[in-house]
C-alpha atoms as a PDB file:
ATOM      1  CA  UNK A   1      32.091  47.148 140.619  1.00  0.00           C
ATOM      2  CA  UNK A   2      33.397  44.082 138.685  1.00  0.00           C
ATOM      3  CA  UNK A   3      32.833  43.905 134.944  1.00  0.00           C
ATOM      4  CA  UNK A   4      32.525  41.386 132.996  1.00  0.00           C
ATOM      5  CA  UNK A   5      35.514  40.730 129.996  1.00  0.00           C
ATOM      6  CA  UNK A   6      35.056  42.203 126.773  1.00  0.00           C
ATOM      7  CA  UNK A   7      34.176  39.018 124.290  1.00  0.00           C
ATOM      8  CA  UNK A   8      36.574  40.907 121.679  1.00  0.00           C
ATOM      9  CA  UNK A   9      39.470  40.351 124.136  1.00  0.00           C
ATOM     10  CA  UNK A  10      38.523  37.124 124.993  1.00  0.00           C
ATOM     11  CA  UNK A  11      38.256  36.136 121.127  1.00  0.00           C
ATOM     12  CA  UNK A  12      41.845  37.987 120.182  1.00  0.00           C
ATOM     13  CA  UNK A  13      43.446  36.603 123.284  1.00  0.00           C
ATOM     14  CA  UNK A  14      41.909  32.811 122.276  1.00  0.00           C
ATOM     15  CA  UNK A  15      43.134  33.389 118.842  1.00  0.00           C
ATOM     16  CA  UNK A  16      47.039  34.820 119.478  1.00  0.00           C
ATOM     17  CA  UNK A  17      47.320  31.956 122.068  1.00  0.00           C
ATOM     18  CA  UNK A  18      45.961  29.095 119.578  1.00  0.00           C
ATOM     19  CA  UNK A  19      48.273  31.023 117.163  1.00  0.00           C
ATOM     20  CA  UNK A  20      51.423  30.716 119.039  1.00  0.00           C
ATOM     21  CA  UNK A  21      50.871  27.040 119.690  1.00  0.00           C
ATOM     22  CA  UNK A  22      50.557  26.146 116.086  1.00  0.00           C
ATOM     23  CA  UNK A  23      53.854  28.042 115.983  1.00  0.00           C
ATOM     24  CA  UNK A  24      55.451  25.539 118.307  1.00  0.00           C
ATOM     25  CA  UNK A  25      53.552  22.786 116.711  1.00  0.00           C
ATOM     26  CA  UNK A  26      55.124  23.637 113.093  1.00  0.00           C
ATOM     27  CA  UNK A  27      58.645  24.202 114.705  1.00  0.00           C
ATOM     28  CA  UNK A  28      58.650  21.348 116.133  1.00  0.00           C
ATOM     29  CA  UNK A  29      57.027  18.996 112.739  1.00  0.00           C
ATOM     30  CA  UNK A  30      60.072  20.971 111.325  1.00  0.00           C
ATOM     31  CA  UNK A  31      62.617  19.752 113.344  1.00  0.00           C
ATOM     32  CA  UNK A  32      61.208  16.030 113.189  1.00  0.00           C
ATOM     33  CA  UNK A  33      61.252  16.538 109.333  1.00  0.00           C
ATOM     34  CA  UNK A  34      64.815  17.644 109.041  1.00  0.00           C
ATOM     35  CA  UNK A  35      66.253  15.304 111.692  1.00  0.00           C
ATOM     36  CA  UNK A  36      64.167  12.120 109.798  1.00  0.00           C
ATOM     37  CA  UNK A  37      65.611  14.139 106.341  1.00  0.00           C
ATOM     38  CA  UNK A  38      69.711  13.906 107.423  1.00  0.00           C
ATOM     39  CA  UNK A  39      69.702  10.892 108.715  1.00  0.00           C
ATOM     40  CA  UNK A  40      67.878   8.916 105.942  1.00  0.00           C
ATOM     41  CA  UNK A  41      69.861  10.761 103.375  1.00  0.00           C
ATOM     42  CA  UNK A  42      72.973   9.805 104.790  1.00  0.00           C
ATOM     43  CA  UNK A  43      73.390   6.224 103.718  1.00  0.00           C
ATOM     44  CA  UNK A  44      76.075   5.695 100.801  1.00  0.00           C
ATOM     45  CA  UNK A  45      74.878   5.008  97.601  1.00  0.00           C
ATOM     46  CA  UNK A  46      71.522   6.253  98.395  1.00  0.00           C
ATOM     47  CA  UNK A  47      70.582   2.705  99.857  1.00  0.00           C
ATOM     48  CA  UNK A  48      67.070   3.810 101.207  1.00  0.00           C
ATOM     49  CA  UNK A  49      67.069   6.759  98.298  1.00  0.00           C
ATOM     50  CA  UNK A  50      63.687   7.956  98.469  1.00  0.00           C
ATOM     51  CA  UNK A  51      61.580   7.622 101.555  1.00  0.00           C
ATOM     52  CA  UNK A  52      58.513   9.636 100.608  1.00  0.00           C
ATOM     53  CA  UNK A  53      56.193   7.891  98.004  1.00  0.00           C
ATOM     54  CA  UNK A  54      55.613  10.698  95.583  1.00  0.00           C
END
């Protein structure tokens, strides 16, 4: 007798897995930000000072 998934499961499992991926995604924007962060912010004198436009 096969039955057919639950859509509850289907939606919770969708939505952890699209959850933990947007995890990875934000580590990983983090990273880039603080990498892109030390190394601009290491010139003497502040010779490319501020690199965001606000």
């Amino acid at each position: 007798m096969s039955r057919s998934p639950n859509p509850l499961a289907l939606i919770l499992f969708g939505a952890g897995f699209a959850v933990k991926v947007l995890w990875w995604i934000a580590l990983a924007v983090l990273v880039v930000w603080l990498l892109g962060f030390l190394v601009r912010s290491t010139t003497a004198a502040g010779g490319r000072g501020r690199w965001y436009r606000w």
